[in-house]
PDB file of N, CA and C in Angstrom:
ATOM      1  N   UNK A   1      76.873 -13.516   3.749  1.00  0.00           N
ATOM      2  CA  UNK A   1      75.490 -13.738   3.439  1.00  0.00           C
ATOM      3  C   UNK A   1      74.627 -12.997   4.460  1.00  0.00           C
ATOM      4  N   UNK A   2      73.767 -12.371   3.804  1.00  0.00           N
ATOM      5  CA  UNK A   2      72.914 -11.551   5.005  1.00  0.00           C
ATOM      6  C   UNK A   2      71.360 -12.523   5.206  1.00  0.00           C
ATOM      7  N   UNK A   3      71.171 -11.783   6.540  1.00  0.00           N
ATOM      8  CA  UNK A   3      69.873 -12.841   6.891  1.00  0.00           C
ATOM      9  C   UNK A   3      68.823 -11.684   7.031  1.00  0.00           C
ATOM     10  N   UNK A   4      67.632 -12.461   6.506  1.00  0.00           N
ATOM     11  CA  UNK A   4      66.778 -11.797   6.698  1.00  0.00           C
ATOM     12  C   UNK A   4      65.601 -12.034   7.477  1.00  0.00           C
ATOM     13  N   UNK A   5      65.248 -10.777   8.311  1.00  0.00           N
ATOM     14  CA  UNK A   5      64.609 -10.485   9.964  1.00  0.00           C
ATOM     15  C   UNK A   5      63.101  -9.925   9.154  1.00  0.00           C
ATOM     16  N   UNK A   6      62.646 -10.907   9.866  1.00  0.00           N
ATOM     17  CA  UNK A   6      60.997 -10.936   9.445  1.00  0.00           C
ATOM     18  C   UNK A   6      60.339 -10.967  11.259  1.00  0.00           C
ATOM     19  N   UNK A   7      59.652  -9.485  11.373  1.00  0.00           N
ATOM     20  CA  UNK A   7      59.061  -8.816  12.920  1.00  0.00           C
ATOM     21  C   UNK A   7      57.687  -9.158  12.252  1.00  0.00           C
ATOM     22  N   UNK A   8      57.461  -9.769  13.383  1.00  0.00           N
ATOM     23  CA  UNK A   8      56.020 -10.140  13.305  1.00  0.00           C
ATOM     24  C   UNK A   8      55.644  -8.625  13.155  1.00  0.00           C
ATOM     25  N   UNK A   9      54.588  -7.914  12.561  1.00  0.00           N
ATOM     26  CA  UNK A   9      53.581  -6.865  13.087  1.00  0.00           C
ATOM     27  C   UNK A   9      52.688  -7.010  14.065  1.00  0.00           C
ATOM     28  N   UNK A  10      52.902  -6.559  15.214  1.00  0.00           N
ATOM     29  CA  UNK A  10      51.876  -6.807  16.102  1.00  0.00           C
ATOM     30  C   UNK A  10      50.989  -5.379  15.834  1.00  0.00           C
ATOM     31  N   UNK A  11      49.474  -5.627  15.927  1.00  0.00           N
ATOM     32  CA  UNK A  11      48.630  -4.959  15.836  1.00  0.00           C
ATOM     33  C   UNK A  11      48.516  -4.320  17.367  1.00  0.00           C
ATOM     34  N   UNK A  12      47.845  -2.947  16.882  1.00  0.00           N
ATOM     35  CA  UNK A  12      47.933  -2.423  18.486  1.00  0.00           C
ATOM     36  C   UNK A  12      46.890  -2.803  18.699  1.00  0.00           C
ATOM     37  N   UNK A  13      46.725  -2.200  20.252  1.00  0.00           N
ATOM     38  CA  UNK A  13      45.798  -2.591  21.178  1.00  0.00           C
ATOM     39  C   UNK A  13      45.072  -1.295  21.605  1.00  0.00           C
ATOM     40  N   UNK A  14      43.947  -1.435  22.039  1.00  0.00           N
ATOM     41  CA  UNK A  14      42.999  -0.073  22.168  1.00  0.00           C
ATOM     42  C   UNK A  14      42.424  -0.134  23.306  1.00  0.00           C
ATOM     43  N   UNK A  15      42.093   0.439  24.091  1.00  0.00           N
ATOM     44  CA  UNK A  15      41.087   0.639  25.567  1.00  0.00           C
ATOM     45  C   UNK A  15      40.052   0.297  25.255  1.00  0.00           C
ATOM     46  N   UNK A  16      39.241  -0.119  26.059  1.00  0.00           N
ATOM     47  CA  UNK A  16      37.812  -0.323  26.055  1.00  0.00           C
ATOM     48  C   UNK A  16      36.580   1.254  25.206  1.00  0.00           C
ATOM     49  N   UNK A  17      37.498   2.052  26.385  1.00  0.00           N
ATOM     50  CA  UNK A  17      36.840   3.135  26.300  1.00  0.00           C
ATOM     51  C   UNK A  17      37.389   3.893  24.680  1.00  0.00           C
ATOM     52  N   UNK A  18      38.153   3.518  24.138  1.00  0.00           N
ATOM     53  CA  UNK A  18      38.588   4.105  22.954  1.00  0.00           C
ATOM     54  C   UNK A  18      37.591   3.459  21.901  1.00  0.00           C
ATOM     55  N   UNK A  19      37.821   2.118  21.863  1.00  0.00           N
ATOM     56  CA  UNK A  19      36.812   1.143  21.477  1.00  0.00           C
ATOM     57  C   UNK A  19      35.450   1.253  21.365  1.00  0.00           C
ATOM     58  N   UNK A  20      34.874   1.796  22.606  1.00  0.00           N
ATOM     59  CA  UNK A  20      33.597   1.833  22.562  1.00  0.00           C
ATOM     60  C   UNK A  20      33.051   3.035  21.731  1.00  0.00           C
ATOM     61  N   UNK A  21      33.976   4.219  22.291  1.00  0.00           N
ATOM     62  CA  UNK A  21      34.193   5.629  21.318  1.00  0.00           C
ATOM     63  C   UNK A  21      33.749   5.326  20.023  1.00  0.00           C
ATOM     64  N   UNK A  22      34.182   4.138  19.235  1.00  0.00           N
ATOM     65  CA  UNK A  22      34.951   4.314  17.975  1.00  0.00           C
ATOM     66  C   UNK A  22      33.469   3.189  17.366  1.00  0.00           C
ATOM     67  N   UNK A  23      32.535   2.998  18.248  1.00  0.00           N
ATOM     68  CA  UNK A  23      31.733   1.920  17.699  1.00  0.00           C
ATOM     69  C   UNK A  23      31.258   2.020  16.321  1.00  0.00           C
ATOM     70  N   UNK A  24      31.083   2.586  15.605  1.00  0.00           N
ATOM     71  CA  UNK A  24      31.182   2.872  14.186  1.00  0.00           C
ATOM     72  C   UNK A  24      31.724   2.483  13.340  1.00  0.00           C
ATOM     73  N   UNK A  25      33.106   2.535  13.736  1.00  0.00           N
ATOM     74  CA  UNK A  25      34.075   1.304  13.026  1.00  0.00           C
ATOM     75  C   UNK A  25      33.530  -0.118  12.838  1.00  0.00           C
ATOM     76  N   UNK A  26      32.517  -0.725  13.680  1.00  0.00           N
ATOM     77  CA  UNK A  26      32.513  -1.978  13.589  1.00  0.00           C
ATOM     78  C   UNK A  26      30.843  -2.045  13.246  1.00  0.00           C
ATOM     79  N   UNK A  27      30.036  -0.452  12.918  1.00  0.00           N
ATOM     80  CA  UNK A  27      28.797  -0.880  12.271  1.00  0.00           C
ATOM     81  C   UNK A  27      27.777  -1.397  13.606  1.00  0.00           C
ATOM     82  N   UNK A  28      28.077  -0.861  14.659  1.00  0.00           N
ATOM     83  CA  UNK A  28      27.415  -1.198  15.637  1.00  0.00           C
ATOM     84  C   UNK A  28      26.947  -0.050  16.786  1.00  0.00           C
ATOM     85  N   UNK A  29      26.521   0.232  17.805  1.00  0.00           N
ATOM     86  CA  UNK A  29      26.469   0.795  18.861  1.00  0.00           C
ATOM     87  C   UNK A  29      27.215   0.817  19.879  1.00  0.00           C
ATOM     88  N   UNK A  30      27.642   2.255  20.630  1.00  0.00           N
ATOM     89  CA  UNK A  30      28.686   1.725  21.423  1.00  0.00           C
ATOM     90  C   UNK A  30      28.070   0.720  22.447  1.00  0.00           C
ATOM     91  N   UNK A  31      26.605   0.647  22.804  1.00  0.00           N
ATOM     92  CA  UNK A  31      26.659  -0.763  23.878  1.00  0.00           C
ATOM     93  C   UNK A  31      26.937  -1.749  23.319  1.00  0.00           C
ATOM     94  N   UNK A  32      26.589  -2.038  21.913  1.00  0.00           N
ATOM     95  CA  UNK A  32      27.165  -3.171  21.682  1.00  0.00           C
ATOM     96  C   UNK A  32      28.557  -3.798  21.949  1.00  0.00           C
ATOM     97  N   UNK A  33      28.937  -2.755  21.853  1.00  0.00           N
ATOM     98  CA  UNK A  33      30.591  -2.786  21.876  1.00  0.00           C
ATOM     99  C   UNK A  33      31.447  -2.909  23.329  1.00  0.00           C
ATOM    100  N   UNK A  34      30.360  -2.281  23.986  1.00  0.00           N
ATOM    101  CA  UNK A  34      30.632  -2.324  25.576  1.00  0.00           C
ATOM    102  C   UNK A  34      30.136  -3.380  26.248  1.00  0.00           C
ATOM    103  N   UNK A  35      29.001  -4.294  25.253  1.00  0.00           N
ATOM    104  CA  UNK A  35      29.020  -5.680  26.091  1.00  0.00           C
ATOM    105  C   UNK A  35      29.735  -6.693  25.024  1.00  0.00           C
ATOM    106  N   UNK A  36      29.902  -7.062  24.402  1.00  0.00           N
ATOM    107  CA  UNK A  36      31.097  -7.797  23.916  1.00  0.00           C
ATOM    108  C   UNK A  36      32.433  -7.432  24.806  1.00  0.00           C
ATOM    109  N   UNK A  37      32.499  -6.533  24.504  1.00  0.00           N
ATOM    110  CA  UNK A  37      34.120  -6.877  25.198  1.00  0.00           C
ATOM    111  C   UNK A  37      33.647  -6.458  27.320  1.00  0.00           C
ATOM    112  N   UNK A  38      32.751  -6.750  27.530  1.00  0.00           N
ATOM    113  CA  UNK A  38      32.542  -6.962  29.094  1.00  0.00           C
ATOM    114  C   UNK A  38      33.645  -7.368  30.114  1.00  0.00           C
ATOM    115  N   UNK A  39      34.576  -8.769  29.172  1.00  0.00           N
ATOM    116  CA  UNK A  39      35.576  -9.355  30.588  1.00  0.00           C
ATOM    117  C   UNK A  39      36.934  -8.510  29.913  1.00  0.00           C
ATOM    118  N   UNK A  40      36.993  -7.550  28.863  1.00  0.00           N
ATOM    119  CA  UNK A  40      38.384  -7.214  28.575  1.00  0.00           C
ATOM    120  C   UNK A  40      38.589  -5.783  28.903  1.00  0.00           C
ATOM    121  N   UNK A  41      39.508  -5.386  29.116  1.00  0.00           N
ATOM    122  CA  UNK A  41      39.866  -3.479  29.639  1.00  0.00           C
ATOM    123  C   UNK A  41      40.629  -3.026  28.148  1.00  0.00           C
ATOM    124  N   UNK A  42      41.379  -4.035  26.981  1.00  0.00           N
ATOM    125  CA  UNK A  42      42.320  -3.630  26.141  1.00  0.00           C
ATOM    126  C   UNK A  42      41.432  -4.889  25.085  1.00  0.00           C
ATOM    127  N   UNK A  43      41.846  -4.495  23.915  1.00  0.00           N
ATOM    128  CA  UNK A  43      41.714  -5.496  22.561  1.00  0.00           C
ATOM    129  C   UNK A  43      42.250  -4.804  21.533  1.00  0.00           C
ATOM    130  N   UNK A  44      42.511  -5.491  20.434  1.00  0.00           N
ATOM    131  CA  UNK A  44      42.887  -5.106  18.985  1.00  0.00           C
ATOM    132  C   UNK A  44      41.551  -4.832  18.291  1.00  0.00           C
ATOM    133  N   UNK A  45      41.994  -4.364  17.169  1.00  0.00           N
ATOM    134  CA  UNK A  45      40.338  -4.132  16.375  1.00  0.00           C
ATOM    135  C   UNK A  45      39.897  -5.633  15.520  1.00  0.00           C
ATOM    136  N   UNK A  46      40.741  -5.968  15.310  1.00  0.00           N
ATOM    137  CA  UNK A  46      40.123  -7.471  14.975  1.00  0.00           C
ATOM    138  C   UNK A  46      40.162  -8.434  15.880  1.00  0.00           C
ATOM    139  N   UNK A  47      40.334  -8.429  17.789  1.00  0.00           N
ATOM    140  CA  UNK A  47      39.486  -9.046  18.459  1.00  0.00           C
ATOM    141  C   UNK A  47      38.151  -8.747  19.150  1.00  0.00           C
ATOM    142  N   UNK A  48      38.304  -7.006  18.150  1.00  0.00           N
ATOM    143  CA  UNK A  48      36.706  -6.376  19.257  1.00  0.00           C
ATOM    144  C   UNK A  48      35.758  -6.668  17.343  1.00  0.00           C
ATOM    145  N   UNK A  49      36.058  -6.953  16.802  1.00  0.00           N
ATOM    146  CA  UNK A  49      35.511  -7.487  15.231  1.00  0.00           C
ATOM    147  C   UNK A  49      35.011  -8.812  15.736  1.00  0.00           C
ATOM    148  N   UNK A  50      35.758  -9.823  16.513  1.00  0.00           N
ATOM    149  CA  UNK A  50      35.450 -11.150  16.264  1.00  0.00           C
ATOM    150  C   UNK A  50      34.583 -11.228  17.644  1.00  0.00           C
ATOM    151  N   UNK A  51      34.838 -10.607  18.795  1.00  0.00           N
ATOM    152  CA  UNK A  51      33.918 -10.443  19.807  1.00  0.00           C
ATOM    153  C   UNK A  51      32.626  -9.854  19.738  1.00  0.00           C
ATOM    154  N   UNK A  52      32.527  -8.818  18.798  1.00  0.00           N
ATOM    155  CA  UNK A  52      31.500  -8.121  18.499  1.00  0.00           C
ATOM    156  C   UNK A  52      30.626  -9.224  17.274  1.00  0.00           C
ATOM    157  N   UNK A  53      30.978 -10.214  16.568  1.00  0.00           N
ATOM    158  CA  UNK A  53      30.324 -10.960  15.659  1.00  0.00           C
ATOM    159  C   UNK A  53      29.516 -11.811  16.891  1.00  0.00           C
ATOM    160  N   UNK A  54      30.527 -12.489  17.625  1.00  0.00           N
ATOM    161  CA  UNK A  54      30.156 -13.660  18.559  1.00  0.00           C
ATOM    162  C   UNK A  54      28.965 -13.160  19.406  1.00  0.00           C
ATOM    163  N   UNK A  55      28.869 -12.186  20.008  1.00  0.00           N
ATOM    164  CA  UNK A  55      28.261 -11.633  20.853  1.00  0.00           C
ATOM    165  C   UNK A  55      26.869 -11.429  19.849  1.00  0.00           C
ATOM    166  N   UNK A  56      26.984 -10.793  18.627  1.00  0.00           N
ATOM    167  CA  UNK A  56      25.692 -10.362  17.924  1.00  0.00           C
ATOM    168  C   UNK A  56      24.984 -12.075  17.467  1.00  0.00           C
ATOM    169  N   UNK A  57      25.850 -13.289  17.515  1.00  0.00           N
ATOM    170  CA  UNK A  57      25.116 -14.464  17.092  1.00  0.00           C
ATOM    171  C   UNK A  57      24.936 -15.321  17.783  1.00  0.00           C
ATOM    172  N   UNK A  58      25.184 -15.460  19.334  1.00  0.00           N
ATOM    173  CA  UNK A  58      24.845 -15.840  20.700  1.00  0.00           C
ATOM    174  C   UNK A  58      23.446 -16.173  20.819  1.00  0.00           C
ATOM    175  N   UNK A  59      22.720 -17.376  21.138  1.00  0.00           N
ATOM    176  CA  UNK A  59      22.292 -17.482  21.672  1.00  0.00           C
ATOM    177  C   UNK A  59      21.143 -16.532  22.471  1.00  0.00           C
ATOM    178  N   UNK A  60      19.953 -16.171  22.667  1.00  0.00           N
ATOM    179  CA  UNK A  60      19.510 -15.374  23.898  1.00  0.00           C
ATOM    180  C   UNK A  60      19.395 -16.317  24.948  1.00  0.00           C
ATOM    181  N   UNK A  61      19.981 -15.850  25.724  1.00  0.00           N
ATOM    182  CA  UNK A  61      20.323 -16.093  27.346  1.00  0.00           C
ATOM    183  C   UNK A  61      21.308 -16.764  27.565  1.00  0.00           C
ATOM    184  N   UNK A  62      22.247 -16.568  26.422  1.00  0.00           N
ATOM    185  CA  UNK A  62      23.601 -17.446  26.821  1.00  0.00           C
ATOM    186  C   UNK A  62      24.466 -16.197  27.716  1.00  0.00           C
ATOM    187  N   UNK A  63      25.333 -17.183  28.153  1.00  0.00           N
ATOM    188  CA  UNK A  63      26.288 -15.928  28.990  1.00  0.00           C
ATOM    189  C   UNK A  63      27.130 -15.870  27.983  1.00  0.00           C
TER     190      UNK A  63
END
């Protein structure tokens, strides 16, 4: 009986600076993109998606 091997897909991960490059992808500016992801050096594109939402519906003057 054979078994079958199910690999997670891990999504890659991107630099800041690739990221910020690429701000277009996410319909934004690269500052936008460069302050959302502020405390990270690496992310996936769907945690600089969900950082970049959070950040655009924040509060003004929240940290």
């Amino acid at each position: 009986m054979a078994e079958k091997v199910t690999a997670a897909k891990k999504e890659a991960k991107y630099s800041k600076t690739e990221l910020i490059a690429n701000a277009a992808l996410f319909e934004v500016t690269p500052e936008i993109v460069a302050a959302a992801l502020l405390d990270k050096e690496e992310a996936t594109k769907k945690e600089t998606e969900t950082a970049v939402k959070s950040f655009l519906t924040r509060k003004k003057g929240a940290k």
